[in-house]
C-alpha atoms as a PDB file:
ATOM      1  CA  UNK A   1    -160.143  31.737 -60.661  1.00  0.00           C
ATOM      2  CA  UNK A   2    -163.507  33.518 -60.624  1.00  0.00           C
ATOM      3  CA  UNK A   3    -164.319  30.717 -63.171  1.00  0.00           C
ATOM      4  CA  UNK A   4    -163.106  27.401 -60.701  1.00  0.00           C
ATOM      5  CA  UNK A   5    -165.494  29.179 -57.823  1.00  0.00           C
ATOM      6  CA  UNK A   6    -169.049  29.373 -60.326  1.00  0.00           C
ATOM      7  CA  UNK A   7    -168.250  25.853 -61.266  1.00  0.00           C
ATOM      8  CA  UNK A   8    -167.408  25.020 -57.289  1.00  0.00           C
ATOM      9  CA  UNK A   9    -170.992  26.270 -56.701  1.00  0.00           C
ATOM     10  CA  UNK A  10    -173.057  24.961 -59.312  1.00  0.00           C
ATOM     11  CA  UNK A  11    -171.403  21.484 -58.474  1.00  0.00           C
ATOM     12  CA  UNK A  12    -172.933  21.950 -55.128  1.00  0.00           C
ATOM     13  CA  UNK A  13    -176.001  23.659 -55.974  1.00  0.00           C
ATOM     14  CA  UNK A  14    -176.418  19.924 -58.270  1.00  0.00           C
ATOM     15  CA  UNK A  15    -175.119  17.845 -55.055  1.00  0.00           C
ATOM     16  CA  UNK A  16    -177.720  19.806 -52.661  1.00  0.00           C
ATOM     17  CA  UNK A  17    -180.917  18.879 -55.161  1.00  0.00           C
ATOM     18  CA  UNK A  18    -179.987  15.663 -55.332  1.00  0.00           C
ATOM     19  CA  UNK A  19    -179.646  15.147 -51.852  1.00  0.00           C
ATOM     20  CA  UNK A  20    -183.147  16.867 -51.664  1.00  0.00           C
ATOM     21  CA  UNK A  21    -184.388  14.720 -54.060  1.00  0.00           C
ATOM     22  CA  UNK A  22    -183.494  11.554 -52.374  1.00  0.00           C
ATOM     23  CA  UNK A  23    -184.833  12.902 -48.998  1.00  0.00           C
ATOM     24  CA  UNK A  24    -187.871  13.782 -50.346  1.00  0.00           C
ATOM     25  CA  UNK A  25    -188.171   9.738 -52.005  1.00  0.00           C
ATOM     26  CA  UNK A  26    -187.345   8.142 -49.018  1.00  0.00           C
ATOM     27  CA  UNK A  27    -189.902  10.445 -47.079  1.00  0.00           C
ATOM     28  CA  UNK A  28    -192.499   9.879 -49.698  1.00  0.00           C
ATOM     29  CA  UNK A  29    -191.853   5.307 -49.254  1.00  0.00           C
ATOM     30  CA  UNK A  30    -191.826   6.265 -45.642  1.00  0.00           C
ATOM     31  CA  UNK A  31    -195.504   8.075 -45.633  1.00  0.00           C
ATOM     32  CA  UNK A  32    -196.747   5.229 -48.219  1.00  0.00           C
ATOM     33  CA  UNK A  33    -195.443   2.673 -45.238  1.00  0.00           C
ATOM     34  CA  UNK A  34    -197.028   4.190 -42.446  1.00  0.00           C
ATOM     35  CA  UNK A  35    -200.580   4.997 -44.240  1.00  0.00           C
ATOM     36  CA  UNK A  36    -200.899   1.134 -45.760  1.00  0.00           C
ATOM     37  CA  UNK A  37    -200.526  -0.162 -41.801  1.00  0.00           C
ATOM     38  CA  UNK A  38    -201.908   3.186 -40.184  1.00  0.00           C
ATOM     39  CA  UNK A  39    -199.048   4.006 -38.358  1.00  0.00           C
ATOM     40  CA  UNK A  40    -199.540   0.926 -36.579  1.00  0.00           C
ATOM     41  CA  UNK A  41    -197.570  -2.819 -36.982  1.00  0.00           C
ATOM     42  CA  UNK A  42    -199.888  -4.595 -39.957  1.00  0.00           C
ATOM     43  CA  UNK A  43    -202.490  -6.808 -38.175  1.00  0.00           C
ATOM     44  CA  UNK A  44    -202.696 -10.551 -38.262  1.00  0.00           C
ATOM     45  CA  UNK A  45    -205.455 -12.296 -39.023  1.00  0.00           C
ATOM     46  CA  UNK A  46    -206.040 -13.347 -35.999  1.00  0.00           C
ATOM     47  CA  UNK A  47    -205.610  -9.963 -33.778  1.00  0.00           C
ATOM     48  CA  UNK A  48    -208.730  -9.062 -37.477  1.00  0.00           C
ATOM     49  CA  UNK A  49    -210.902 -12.172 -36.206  1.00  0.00           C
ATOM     50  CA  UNK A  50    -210.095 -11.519 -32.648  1.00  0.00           C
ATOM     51  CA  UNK A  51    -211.270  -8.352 -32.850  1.00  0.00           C
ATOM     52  CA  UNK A  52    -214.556  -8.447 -34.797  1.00  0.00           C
ATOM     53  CA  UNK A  53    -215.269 -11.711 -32.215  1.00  0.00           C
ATOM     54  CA  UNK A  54    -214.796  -9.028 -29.651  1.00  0.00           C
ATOM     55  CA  UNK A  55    -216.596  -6.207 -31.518  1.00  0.00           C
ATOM     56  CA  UNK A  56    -219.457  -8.435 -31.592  1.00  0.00           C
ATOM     57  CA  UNK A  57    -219.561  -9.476 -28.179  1.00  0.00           C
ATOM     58  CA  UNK A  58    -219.337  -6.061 -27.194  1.00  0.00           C
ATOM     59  CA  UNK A  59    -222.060  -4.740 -29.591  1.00  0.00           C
ATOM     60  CA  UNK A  60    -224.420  -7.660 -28.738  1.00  0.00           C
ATOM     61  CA  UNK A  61    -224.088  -7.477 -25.103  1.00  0.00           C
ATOM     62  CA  UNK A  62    -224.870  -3.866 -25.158  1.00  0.00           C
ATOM     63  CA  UNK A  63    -227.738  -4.418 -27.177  1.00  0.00           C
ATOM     64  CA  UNK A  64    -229.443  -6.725 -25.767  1.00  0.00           C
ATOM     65  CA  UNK A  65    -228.973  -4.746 -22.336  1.00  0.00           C
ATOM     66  CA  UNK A  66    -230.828  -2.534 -24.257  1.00  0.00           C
ATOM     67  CA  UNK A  67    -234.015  -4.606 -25.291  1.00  0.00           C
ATOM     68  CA  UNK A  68    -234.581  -6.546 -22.597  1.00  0.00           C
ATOM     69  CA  UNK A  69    -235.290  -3.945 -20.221  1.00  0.00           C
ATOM     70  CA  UNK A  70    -238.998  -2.489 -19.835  1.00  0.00           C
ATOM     71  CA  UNK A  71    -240.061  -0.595 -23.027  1.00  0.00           C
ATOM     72  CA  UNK A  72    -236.758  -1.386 -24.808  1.00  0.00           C
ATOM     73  CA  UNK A  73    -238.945  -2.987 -27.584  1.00  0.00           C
ATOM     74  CA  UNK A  74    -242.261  -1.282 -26.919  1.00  0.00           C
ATOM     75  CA  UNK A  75    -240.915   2.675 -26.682  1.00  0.00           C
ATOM     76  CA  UNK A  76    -238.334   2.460 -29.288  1.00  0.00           C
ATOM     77  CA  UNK A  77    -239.949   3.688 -32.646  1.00  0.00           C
ATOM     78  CA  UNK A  78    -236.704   2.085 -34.431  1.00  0.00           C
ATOM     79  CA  UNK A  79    -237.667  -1.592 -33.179  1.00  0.00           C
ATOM     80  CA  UNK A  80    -241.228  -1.615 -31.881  1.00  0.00           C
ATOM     81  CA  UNK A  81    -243.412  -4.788 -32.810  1.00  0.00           C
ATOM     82  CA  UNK A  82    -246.502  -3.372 -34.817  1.00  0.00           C
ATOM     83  CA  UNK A  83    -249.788  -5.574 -35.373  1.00  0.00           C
ATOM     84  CA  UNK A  84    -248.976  -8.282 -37.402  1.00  0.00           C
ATOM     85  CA  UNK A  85    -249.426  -6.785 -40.819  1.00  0.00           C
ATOM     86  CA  UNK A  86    -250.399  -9.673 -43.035  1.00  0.00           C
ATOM     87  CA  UNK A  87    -253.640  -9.591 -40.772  1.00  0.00           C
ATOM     88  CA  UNK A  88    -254.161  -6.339 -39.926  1.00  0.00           C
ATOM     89  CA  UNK A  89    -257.729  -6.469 -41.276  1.00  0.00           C
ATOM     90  CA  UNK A  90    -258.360  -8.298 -37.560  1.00  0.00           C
ATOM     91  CA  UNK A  91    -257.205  -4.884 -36.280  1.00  0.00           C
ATOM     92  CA  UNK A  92    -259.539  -3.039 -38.372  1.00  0.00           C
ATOM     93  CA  UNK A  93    -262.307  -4.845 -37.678  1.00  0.00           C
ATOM     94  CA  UNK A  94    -262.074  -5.251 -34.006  1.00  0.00           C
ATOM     95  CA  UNK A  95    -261.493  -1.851 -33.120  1.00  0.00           C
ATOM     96  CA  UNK A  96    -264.316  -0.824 -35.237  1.00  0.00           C
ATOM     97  CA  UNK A  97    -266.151  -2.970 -32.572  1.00  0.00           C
ATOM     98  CA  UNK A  98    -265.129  -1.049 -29.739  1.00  0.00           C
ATOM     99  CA  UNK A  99    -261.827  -3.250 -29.006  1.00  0.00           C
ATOM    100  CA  UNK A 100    -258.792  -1.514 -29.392  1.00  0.00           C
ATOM    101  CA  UNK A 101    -258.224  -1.173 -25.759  1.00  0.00           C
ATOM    102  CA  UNK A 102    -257.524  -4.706 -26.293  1.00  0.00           C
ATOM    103  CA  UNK A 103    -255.287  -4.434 -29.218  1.00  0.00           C
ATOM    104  CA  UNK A 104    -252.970  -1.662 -27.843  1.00  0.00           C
ATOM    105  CA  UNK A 105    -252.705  -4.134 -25.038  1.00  0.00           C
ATOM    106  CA  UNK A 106    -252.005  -7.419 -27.168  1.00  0.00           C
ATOM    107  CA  UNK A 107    -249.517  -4.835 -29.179  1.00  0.00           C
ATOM    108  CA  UNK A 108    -247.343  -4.277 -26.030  1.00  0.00           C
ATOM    109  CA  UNK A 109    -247.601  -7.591 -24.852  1.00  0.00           C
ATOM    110  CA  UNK A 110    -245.987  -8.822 -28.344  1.00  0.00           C
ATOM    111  CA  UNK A 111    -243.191  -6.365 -27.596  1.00  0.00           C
ATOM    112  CA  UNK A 112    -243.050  -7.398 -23.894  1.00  0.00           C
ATOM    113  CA  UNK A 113    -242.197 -10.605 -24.828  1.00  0.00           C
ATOM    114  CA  UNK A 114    -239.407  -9.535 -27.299  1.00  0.00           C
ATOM    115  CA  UNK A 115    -238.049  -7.776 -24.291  1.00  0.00           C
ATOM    116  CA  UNK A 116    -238.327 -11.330 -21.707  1.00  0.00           C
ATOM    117  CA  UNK A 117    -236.354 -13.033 -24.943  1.00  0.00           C
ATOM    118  CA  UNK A 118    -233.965 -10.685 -25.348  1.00  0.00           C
ATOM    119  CA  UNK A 119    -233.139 -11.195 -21.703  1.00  0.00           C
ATOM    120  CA  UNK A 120    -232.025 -15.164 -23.107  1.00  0.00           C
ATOM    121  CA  UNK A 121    -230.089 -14.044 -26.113  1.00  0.00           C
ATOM    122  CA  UNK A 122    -226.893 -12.891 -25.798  1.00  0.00           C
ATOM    123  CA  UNK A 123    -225.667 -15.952 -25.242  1.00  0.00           C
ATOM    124  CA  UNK A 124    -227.186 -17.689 -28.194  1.00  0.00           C
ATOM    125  CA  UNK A 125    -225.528 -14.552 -30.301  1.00  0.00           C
ATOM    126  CA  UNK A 126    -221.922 -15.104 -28.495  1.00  0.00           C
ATOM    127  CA  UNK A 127    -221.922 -18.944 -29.209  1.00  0.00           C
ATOM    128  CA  UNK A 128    -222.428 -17.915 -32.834  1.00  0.00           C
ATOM    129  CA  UNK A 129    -219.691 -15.265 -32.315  1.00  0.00           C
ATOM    130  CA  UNK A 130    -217.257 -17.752 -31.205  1.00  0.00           C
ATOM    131  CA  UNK A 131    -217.306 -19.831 -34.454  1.00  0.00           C
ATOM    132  CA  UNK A 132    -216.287 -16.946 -37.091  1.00  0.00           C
ATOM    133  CA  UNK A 133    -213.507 -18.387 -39.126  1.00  0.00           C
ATOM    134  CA  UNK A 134    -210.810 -16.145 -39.910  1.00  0.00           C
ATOM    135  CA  UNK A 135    -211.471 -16.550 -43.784  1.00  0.00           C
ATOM    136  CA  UNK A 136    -213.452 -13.399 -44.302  1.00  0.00           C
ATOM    137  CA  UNK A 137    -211.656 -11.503 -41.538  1.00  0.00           C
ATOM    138  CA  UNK A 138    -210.087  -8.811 -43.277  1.00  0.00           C
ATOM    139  CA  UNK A 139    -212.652  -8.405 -45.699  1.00  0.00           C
ATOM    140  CA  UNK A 140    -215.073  -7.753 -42.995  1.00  0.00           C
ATOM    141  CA  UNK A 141    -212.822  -5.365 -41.400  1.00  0.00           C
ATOM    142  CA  UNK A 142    -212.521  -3.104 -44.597  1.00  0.00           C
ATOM    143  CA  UNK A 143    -215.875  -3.671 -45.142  1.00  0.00           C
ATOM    144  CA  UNK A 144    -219.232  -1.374 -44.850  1.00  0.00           C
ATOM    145  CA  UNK A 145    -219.705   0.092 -41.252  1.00  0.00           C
ATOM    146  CA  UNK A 146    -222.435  -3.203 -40.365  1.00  0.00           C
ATOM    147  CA  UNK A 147    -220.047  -5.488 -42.162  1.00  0.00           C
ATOM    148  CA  UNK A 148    -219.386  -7.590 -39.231  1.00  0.00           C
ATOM    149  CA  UNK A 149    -223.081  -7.427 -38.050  1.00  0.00           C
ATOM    150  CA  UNK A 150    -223.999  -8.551 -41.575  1.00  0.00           C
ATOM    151  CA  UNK A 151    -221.580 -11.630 -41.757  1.00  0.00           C
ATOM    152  CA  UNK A 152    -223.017 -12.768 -38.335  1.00  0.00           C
ATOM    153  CA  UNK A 153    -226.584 -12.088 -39.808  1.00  0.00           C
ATOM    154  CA  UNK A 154    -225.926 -14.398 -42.573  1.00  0.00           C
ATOM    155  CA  UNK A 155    -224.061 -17.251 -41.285  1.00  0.00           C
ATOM    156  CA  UNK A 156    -226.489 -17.383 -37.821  1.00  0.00           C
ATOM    157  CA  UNK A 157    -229.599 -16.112 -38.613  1.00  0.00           C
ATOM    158  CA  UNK A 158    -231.207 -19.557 -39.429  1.00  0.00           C
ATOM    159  CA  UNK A 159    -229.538 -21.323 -36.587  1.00  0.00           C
ATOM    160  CA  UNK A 160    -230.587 -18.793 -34.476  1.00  0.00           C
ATOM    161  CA  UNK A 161    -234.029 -18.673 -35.181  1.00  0.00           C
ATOM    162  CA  UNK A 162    -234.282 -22.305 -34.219  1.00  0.00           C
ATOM    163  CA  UNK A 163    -232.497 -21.409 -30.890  1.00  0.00           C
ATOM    164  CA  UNK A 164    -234.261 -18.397 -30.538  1.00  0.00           C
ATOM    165  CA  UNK A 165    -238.005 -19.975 -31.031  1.00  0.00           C
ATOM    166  CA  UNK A 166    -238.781 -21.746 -27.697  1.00  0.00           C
ATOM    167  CA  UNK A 167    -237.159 -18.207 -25.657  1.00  0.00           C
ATOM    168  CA  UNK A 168    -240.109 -16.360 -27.357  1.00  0.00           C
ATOM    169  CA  UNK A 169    -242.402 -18.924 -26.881  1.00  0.00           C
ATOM    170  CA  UNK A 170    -241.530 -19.119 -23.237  1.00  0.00           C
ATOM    171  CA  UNK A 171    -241.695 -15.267 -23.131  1.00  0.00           C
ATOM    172  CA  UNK A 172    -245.245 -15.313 -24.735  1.00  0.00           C
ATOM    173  CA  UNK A 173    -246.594 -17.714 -21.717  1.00  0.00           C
ATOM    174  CA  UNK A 174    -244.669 -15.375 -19.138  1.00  0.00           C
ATOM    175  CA  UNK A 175    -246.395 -12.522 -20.609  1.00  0.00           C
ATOM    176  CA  UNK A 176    -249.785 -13.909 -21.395  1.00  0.00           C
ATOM    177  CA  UNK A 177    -249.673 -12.687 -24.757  1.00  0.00           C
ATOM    178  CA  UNK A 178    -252.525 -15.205 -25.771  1.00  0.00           C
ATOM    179  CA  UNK A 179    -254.550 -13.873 -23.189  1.00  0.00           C
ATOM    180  CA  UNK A 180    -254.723 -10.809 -24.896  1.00  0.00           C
ATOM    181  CA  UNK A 181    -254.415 -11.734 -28.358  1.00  0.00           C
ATOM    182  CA  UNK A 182    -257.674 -14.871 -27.823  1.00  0.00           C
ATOM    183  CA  UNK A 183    -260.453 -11.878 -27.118  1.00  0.00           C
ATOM    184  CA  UNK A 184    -259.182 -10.199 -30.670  1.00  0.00           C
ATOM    185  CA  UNK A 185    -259.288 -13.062 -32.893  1.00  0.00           C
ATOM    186  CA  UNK A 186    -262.314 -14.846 -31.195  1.00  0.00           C
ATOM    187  CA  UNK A 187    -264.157 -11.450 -32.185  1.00  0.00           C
ATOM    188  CA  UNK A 188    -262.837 -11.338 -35.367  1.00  0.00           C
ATOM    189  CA  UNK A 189    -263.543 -14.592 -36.531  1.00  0.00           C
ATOM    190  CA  UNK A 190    -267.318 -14.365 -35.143  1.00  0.00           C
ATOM    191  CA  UNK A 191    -268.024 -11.843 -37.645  1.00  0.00           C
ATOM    192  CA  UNK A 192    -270.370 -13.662 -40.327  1.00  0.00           C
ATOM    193  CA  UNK A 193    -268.563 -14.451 -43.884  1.00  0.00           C
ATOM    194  CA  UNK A 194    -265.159 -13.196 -42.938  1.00  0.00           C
ATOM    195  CA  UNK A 195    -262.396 -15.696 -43.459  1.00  0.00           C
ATOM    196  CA  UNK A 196    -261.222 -16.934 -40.042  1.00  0.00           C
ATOM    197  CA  UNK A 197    -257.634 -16.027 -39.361  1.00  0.00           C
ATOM    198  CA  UNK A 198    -254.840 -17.531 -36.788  1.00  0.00           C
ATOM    199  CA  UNK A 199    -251.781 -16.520 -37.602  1.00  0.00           C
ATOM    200  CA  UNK A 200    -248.417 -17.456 -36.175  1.00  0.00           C
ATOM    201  CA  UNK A 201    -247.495 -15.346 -32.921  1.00  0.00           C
ATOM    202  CA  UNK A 202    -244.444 -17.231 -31.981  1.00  0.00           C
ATOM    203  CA  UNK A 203    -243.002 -16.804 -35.533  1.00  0.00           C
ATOM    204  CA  UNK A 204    -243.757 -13.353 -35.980  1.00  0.00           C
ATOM    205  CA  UNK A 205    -242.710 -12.560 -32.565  1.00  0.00           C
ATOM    206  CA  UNK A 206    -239.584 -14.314 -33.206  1.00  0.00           C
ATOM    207  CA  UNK A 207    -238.963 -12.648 -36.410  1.00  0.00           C
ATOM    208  CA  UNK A 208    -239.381  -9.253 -35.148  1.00  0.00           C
ATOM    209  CA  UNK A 209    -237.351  -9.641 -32.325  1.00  0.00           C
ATOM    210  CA  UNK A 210    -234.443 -10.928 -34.018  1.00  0.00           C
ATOM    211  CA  UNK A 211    -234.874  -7.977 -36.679  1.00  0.00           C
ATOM    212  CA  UNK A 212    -234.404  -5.105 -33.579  1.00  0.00           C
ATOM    213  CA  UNK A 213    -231.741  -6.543 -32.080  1.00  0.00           C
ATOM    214  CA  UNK A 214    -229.743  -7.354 -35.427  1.00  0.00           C
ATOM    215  CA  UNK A 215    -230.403  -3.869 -35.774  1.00  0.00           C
ATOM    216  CA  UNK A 216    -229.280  -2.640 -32.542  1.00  0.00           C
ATOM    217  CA  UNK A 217    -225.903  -4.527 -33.043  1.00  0.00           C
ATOM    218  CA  UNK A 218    -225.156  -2.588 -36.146  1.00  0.00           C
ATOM    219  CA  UNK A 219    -225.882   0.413 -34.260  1.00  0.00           C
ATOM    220  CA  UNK A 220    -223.283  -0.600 -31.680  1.00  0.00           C
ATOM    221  CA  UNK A 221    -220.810  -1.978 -34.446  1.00  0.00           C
ATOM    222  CA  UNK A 222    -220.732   1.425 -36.328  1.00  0.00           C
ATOM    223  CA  UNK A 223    -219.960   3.086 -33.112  1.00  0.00           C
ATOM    224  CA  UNK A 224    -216.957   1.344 -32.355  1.00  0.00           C
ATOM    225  CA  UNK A 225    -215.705   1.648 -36.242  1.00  0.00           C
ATOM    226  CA  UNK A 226    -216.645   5.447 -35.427  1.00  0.00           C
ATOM    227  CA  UNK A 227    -216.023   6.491 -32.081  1.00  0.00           C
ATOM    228  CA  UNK A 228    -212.703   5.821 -30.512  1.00  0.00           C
ATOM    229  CA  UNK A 229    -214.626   6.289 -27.156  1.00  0.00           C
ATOM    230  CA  UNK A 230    -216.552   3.084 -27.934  1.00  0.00           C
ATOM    231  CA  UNK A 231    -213.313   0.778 -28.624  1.00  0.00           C
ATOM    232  CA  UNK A 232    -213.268  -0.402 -24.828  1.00  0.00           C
ATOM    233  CA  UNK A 233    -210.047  -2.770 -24.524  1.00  0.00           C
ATOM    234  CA  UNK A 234    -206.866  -2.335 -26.588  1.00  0.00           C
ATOM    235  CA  UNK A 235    -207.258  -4.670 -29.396  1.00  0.00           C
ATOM    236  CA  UNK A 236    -210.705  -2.933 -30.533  1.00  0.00           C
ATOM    237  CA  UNK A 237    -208.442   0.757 -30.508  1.00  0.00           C
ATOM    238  CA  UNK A 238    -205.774  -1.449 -32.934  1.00  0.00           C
ATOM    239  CA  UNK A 239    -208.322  -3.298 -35.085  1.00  0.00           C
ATOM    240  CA  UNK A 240    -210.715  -0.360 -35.462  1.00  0.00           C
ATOM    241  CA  UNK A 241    -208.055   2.340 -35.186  1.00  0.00           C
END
């Protein structure tokens, strides 16, 4: 009798780690599940591509918000349009010729007109936004933290430099940059044997600009991958979550 009962429990001492066994399988598939789709339904491709497209906007909007008001160029260290450096020789010389009262102000009115541009640009950067394919969607979304900012970067940037152009030029005649700028190279190119310089304001300008407020969208696109306060609708808290 005594023997029946030991082999009565080991049976079920067996039967119980088994069962535990199995639980603890099926637990472990059902943790593997929920951390490949985050807890969440897997995404489609196009909630991914709808969601970057809205990142984007989002980050771009805010950004250029940012530059376009007074000093959002010219006070921000991170952005701020220095003497052109290929010529910065002119600056040398000039100021050494009691002028650099006129170069700090040519300096600010370069950045003023990166902030009158900036004013133009968000749509130029959403009509670019709009045309994202779904191809590299996922691949931007488990990407670096400027993935996104990057992708638009490359597929825009040439395109938008040809839309972007005549805004800065405009900006440079609103701000009388050339006003500023004519006194400093009409100096500098009076000074015997130097070799006269001119260079391109409207590219440089243009350049610059484009470079701070890239930037400043990959500022705003790492927040929302980092900061669940900065996903603002509900498909930014699913894509990004």
């Amino acid at each position: 009798m005594n023997l029946n009962i030991l082999r009565m429990k080991k049976i079920v001492l067996i039967s119980s780690m088994i069962l535990f066994l199995v639980s603890c399988a099926e637990m472990s598939s059902v943790l593997e599940d929920y951390n490949k789709t985050n807890g969440q339904i897997p995404l489609t491709n196009s909630e991914v591509i709808s969601g970057l497209r809205e990142a984007l906007t989002v980050g771009t909007n805010n950004s250029t918000a940012l530059t376009s008001k007074l000093d959002g160029f010219y006070k921000n260290p991170e952005i701020f349009i220095p003497f052109p450096p290929e010529v910065i020789k002119v600056k040398e010389k000039v100021e050494a010729l009691g002028m650099k009262k006129q170069v700090d102000e040519f300096v600010m009115t370069m950045n003023r007109a990166a902030e009158t541009a900036s004013k133009e640009a968000a749509p130029i950067f959403i009509g670019a936004i709009k045309e994202m394919t779904i191809a590299d969607g996922f691949t931007i979304l488990r990407g670096a933290d400027n993935a996104a900012t990057n992708y638009l970067k490359e597929k825009t940037s040439a395109q938008l430099k040809i839309k972007f152009n005549p805004v800065v030029k405009n900006a440079i005649n609103q701000v009388e940059v050339t006003k500023y700028w004519n006194p400093v190279i009409s100096t500098y190119n009076k000074i015997p044997f130097i070799e006269k310089q001119n260079p391109n304001l409207e590219d440089y300008i243009t350049s610059k600009a484009m470079d701070g407020l890239f930037l400043m969208i990959e500022k705003e696109e790492k927040k929302i991958r980092k900061d669940p306060m900065a996903r603002v609708s509900d498909l930014l808290k699913k894509v990004f979550g």
